[in-house]
N, C-alpha and C. Protein backbone atom coordinates (compact mmCIF):
# COMPACT_ATOMS: atom_id res chain seq x y z
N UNK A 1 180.08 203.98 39.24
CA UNK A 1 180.59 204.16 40.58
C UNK A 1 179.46 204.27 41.59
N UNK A 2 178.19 205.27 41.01
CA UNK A 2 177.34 205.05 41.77
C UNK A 2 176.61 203.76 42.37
N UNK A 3 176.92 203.02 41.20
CA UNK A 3 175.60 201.33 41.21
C UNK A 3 176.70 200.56 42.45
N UNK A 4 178.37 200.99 42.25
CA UNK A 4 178.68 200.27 43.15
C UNK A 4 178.69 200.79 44.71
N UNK A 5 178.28 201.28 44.59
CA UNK A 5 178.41 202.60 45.89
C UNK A 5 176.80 201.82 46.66
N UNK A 6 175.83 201.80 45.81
CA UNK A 6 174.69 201.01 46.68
C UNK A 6 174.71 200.43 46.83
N UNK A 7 175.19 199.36 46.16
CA UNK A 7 175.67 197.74 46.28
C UNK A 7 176.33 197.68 47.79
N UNK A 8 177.13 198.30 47.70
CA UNK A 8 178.07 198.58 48.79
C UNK A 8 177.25 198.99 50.11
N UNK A 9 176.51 199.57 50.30
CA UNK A 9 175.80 200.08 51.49
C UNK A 9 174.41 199.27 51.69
N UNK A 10 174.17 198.64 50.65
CA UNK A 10 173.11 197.60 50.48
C UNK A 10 173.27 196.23 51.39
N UNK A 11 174.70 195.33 51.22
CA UNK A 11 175.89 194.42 51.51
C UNK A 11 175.86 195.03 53.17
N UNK A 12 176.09 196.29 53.45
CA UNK A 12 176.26 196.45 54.99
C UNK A 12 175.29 196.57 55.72
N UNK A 13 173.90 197.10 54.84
CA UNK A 13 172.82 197.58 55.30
C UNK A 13 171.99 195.43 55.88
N UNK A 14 172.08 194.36 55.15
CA UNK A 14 171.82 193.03 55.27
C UNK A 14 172.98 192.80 56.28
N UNK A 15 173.95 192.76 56.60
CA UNK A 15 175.01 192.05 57.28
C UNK A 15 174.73 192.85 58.70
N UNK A 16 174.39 194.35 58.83
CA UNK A 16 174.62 194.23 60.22
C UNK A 16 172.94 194.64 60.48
N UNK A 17 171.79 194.35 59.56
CA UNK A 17 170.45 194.56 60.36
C UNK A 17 170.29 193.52 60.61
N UNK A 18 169.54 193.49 62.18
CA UNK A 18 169.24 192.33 62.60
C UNK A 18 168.15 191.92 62.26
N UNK A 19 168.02 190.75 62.35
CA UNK A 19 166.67 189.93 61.87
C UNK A 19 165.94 189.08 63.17
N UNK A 20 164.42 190.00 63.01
CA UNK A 20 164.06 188.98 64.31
C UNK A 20 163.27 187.62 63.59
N UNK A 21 163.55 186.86 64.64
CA UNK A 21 162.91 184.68 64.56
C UNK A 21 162.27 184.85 65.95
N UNK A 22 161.11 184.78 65.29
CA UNK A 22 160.30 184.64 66.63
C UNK A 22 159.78 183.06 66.77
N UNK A 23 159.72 182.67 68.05
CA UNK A 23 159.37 181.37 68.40
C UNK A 23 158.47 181.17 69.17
N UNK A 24 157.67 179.93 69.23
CA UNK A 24 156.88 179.80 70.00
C UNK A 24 156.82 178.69 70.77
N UNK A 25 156.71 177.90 71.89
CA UNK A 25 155.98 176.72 72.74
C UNK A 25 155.24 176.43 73.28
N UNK A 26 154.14 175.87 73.52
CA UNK A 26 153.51 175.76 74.25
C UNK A 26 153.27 174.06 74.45
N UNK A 27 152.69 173.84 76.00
CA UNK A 27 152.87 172.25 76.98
C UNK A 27 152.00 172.29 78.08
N UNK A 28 150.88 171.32 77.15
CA UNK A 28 149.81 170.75 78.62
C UNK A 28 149.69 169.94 78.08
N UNK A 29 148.45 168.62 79.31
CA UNK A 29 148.17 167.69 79.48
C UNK A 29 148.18 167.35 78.10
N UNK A 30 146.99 167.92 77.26
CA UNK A 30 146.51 168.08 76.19
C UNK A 30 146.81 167.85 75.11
N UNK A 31 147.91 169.13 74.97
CA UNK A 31 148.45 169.49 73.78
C UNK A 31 150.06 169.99 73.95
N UNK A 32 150.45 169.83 73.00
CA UNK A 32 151.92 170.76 72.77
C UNK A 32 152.61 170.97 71.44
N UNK A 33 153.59 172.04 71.37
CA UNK A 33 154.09 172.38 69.81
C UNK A 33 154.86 173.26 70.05
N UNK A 34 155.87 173.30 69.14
CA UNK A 34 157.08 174.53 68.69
C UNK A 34 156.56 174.58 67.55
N UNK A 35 156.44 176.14 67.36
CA UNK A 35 156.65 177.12 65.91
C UNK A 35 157.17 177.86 65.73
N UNK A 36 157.97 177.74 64.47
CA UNK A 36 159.01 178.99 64.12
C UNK A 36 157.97 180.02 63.41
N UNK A 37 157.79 181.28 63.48
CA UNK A 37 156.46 181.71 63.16
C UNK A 37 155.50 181.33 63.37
N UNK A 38 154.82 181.46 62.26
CA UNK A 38 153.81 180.21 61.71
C UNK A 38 153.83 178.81 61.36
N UNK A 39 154.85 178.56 61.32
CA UNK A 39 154.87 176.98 60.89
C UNK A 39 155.38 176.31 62.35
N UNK A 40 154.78 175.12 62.23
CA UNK A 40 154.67 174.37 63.07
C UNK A 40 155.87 172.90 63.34
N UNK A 41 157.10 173.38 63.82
CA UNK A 41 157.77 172.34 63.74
C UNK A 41 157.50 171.03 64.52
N UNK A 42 157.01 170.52 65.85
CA UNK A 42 156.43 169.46 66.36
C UNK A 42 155.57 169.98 66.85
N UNK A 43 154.54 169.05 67.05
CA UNK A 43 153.27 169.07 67.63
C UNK A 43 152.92 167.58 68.17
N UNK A 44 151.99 167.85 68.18
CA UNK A 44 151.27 166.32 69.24
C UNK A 44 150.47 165.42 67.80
N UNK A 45 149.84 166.40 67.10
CA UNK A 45 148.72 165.78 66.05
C UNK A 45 149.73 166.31 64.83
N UNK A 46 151.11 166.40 64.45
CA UNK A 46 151.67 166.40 63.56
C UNK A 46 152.17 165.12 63.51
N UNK A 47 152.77 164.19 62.58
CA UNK A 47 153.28 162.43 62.60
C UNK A 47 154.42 162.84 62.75
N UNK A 48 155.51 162.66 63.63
CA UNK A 48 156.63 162.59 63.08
C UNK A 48 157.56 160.97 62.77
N UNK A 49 158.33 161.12 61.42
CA UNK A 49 158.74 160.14 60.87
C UNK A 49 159.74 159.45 61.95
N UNK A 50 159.31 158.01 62.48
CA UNK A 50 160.28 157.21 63.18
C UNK A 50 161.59 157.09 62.43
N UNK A 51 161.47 156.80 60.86
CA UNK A 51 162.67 156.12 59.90
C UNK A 51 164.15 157.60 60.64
N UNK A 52 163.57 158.94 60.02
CA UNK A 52 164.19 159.60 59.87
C UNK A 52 164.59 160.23 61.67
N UNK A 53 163.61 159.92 62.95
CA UNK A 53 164.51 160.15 64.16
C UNK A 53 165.49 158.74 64.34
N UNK A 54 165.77 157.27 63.94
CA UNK A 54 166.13 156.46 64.54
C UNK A 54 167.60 156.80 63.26
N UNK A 55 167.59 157.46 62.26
CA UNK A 55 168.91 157.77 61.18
C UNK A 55 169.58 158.61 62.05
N UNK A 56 169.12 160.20 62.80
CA UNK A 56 169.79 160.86 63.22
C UNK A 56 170.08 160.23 64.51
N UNK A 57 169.71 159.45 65.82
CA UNK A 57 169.96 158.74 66.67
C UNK A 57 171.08 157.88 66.09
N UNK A 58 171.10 157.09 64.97
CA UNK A 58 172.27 156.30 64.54
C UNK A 58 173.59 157.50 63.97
N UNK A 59 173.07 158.38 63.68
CA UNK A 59 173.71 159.40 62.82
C UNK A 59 175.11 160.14 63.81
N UNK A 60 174.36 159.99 65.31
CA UNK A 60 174.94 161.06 66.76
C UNK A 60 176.11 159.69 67.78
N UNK A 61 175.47 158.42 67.21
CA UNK A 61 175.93 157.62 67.89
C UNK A 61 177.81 157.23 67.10
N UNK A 62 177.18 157.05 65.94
CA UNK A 62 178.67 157.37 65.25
C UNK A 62 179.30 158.39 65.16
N UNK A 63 179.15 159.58 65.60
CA UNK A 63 179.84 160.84 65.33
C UNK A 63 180.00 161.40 66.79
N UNK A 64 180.76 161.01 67.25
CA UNK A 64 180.49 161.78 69.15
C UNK A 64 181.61 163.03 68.89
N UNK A 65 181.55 163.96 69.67
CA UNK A 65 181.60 165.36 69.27
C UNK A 65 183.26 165.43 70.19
N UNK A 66 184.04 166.45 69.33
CA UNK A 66 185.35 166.27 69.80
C UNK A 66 185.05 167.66 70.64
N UNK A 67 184.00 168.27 70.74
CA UNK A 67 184.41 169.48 72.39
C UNK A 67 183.68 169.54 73.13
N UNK A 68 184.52 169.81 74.21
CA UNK A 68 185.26 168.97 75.63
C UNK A 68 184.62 170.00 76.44
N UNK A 69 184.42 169.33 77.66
CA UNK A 69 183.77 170.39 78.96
C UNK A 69 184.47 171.61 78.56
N UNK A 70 185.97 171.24 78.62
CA UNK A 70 187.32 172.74 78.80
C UNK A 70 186.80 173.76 77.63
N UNK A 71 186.29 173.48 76.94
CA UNK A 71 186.30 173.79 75.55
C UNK A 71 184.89 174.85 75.73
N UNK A 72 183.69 174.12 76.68
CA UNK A 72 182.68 174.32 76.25
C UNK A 72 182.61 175.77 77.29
N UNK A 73 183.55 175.58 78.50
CA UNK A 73 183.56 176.73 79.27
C UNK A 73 184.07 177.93 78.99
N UNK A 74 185.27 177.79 78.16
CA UNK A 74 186.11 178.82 77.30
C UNK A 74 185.12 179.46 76.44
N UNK A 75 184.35 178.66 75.49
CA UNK A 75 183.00 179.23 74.97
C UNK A 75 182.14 179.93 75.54
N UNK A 76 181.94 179.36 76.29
CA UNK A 76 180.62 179.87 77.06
C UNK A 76 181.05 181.68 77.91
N UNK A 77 182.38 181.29 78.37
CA UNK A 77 183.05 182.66 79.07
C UNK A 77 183.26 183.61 77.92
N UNK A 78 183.66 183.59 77.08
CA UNK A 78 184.20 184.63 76.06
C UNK A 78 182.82 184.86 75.09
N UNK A 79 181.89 183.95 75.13
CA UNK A 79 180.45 184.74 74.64
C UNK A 79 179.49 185.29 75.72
N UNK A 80 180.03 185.09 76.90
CA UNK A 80 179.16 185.86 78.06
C UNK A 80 179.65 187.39 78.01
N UNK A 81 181.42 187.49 77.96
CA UNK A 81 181.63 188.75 77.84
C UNK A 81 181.54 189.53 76.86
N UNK A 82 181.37 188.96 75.55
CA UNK A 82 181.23 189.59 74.68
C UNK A 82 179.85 190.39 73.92
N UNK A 83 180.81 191.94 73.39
CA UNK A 83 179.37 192.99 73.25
C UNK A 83 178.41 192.62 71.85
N UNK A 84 178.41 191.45 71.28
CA UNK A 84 178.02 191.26 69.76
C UNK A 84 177.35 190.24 70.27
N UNK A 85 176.32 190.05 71.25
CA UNK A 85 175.62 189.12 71.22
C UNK A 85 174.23 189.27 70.66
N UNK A 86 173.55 188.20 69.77
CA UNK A 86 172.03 188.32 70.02
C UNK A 86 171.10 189.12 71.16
N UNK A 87 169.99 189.76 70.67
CA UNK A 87 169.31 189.98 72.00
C UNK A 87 168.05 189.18 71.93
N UNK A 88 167.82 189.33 72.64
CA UNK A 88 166.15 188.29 72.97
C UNK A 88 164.61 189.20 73.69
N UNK A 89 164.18 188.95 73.46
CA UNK A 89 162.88 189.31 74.10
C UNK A 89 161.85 187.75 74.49
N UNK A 90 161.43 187.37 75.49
CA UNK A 90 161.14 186.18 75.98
C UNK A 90 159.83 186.59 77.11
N UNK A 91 158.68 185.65 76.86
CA UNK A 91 157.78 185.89 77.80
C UNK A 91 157.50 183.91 77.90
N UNK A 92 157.71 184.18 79.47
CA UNK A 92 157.29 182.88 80.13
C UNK A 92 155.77 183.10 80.45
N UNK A 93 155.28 181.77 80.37
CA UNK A 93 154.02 181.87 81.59
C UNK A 93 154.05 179.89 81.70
N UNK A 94 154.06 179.92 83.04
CA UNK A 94 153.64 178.71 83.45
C UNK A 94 152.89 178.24 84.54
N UNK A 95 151.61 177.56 84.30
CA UNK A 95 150.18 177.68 85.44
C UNK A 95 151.04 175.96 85.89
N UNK A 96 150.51 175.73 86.96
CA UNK A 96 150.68 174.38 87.16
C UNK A 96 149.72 174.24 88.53
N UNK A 97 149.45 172.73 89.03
CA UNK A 97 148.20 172.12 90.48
C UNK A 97 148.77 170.73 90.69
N UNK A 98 149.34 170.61 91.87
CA UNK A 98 149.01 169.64 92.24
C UNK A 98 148.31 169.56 93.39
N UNK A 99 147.92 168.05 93.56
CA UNK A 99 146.29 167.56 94.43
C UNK A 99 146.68 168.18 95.45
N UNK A 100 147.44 168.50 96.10
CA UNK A 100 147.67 169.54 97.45
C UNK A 100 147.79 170.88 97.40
N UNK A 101 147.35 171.65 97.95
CA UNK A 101 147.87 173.02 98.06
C UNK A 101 149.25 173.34 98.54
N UNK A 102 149.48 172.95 99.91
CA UNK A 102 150.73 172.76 100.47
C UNK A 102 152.15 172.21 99.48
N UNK A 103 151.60 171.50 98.59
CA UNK A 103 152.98 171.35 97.47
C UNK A 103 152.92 171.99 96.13
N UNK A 104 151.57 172.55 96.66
CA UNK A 104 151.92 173.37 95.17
C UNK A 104 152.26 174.85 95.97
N UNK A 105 152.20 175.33 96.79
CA UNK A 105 152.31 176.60 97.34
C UNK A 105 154.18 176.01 97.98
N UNK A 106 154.82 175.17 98.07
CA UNK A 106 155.99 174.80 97.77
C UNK A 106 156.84 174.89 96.84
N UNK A 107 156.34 174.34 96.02
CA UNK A 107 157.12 174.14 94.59
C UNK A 107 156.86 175.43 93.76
N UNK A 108 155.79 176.42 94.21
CA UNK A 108 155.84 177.87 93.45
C UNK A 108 157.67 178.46 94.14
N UNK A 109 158.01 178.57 95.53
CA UNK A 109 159.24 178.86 95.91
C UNK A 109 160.20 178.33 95.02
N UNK A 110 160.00 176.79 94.46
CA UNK A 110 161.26 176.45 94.25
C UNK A 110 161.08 177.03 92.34
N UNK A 111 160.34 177.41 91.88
CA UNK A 111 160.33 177.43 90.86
C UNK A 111 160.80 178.98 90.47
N UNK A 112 160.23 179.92 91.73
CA UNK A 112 161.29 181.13 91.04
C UNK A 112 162.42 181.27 91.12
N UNK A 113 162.34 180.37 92.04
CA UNK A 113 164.78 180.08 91.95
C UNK A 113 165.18 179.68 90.92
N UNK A 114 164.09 178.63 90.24
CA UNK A 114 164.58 177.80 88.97
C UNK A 114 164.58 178.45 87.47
N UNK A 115 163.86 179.49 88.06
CA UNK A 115 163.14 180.70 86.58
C UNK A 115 164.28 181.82 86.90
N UNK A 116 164.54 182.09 87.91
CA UNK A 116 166.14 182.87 88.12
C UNK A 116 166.97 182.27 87.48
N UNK A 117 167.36 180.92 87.27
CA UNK A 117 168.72 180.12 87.23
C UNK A 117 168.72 179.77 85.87
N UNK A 118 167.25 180.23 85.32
CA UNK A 118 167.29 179.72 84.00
C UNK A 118 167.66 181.25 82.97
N UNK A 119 167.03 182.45 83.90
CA UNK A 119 167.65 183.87 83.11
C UNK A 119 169.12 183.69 83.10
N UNK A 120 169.73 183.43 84.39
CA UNK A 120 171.45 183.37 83.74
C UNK A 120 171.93 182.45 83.04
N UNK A 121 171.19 181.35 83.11
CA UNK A 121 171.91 180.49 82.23
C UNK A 121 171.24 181.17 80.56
N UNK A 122 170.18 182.24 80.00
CA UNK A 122 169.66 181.99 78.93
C UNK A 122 170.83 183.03 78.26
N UNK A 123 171.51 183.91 79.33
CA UNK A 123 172.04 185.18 79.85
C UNK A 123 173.12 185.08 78.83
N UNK A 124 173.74 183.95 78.83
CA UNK A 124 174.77 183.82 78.57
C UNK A 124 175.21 183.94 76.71
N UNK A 125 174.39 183.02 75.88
CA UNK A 125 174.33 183.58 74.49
C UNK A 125 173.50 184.48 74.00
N UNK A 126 172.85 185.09 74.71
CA UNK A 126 171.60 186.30 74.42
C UNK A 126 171.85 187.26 74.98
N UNK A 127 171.78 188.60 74.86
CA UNK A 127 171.67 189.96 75.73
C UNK A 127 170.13 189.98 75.51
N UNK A 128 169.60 190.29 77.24
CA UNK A 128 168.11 190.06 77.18
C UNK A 128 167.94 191.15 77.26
N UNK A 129 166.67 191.40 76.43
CA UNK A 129 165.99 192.97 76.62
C UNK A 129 164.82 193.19 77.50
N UNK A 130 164.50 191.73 77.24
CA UNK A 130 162.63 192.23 77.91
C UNK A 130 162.59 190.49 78.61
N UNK A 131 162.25 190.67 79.59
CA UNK A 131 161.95 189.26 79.98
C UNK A 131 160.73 189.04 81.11
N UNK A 132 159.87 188.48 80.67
CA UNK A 132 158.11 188.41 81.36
C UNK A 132 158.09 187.00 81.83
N UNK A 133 157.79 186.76 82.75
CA UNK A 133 157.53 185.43 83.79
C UNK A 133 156.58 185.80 84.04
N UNK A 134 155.70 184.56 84.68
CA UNK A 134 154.39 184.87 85.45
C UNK A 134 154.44 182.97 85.22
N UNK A 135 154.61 183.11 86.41
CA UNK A 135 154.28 181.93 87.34
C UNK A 135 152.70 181.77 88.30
N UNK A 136 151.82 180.91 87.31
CA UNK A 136 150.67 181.07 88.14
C UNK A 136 150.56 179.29 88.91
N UNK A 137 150.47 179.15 90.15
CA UNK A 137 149.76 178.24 90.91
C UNK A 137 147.82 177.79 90.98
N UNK A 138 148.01 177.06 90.68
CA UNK A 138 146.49 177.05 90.26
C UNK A 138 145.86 176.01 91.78
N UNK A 139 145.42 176.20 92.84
CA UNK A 139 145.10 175.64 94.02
C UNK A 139 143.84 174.74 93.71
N UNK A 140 143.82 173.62 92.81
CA UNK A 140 142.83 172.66 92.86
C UNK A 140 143.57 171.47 92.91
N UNK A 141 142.14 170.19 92.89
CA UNK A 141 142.73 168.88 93.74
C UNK A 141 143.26 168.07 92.66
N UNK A 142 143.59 168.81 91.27
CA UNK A 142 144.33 167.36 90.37
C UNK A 142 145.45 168.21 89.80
N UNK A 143 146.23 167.44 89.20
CA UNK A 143 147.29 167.59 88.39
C UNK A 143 147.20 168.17 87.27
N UNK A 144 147.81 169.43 86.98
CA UNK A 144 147.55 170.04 85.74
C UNK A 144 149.00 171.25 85.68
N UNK A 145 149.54 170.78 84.43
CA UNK A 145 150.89 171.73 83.94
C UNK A 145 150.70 172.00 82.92
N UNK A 146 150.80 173.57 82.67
CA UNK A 146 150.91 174.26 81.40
C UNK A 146 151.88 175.53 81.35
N UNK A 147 153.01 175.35 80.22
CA UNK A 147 153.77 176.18 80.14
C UNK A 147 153.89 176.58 78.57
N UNK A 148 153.83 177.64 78.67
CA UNK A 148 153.93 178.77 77.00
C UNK A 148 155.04 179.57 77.40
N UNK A 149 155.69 179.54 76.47
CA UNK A 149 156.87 180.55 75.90
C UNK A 149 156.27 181.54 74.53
N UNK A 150 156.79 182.35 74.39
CA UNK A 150 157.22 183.05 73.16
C UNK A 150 158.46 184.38 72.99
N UNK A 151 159.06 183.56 72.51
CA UNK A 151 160.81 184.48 72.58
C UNK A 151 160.51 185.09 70.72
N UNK A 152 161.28 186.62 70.73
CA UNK A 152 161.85 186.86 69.09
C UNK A 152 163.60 187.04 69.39
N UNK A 153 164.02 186.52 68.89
CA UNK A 153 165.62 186.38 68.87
C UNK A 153 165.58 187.19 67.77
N UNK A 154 166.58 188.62 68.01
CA UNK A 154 167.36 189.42 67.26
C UNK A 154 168.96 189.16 66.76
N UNK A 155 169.11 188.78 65.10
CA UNK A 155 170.14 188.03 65.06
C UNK A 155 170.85 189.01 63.58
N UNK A 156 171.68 189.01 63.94
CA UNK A 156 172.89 189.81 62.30
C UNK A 156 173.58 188.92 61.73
N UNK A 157 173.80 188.80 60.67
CA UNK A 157 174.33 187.61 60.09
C UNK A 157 175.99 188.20 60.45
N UNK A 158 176.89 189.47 60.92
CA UNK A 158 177.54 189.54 61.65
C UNK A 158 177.54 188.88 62.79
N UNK A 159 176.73 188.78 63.60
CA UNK A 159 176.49 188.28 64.91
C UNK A 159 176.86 186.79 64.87
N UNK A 160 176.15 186.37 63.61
CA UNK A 160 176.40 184.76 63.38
C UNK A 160 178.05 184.35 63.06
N UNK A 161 178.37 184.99 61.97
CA UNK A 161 179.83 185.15 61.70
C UNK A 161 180.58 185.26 63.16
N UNK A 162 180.43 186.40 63.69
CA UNK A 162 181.56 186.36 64.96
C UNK A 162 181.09 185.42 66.01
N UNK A 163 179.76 184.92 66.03
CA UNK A 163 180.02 184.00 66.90
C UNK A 163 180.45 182.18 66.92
N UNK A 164 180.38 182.30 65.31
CA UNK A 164 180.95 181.19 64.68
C UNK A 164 182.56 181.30 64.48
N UNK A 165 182.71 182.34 64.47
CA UNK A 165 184.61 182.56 64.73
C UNK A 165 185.12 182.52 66.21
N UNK A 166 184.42 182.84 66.94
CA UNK A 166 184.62 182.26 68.69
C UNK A 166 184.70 180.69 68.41
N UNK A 167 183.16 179.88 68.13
CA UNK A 167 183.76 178.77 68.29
C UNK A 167 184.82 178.08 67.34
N UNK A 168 184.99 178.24 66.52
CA UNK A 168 186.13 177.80 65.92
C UNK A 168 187.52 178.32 66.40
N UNK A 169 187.69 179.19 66.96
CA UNK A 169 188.85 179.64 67.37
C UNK A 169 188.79 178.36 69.10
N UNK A 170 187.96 178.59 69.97
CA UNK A 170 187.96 177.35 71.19
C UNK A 170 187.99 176.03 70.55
N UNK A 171 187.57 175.92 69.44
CA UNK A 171 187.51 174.35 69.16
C UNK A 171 189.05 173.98 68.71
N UNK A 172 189.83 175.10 67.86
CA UNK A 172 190.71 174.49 67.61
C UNK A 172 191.93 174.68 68.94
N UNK A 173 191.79 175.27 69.67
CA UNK A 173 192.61 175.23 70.85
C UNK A 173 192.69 173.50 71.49
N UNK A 174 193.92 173.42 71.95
CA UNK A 174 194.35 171.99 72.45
C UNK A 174 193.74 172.19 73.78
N UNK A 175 193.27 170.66 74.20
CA UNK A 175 192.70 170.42 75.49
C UNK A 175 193.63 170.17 76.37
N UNK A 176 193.63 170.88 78.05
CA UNK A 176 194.68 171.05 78.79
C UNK A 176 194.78 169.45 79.34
């Protein structure tokens, strides 16, 4: 009774601890890459196989997806309100120059609107905990963009379950 008794608290102790996936990006002239940890899923000086992107391109072209804007908003609303979401922790930084000052001391305005618009939209499947921007303008005469991320997504394999029972519950709903 005892062995099942840990088993038992063992089973709850995996299902509702969360597990953090930390990620990474980074994008310049230069260089760029996503890593899940340590490993390196694209990069610039990694090959990736043409055979196997032009299968999944043929793969998406035959299979077009049966949900629907209606579908995707119903989703999107009932995982905004809901208290079982992932949380996130996310640090932006993005330097950028262009040959003018005047458009780059422009486009810094339009970019914290765009770094606003992108917290609510990230808002929506994540409860954010910590979120770091830093938007630097770099005032010289050439062109130069560099943007790094690094997010850890906190995830429960509960979390996954109920949010895989949301969408299946919107998907099978009839389109108005």
């Amino acid at each position: 009774m005892k062995i099942l008794f840990i088993i038992f608290f063992i089973f709850l102790f995996i299902l509702f601890f969360p597990i953090p996936l930390k990620f990474t990006s980074y994008y310049s002239s230069e260089n760029y890459y996503i890593k899940f940890y340590k490993l390196i899923l694209i990069s610039k000086y990694k090959s990736n196989n043409p055979k196997t992107l032009n299968r999944l391109i043929e793969y998406n072209k035959k299979n077009k997806s049966k949900f629907h804007m209606s579908k995707y908003k119903k989703f999107c609303s009932k995982l905004f309100y809901s208290k079982f979401k992932p949380s996130l922790k996310i640090n932006l930084s993005f330097s950028y120059s262009l040959n003018d000052s005047y458009n780059t001391a422009l486009i810094y305005g339009l970019l914290c609107t765009l770094f606003s618009f992108l917290y609510q939209l990230v808002n929506i499947p994540f409860n954010i905990k910590k979120y770091n921007l830093n938007v630097d303008p770099i005032f010289k005469d050439e062109i130069l963009v560099k943007f790094e991320t690094s997010s850890i997504i906190f995830i429960s394999f509960a979390q996954i379950i109920y949010i895989s029972i949301i969408f299946i519950k919107t998907s099978k709903e009839g389109t108005p």
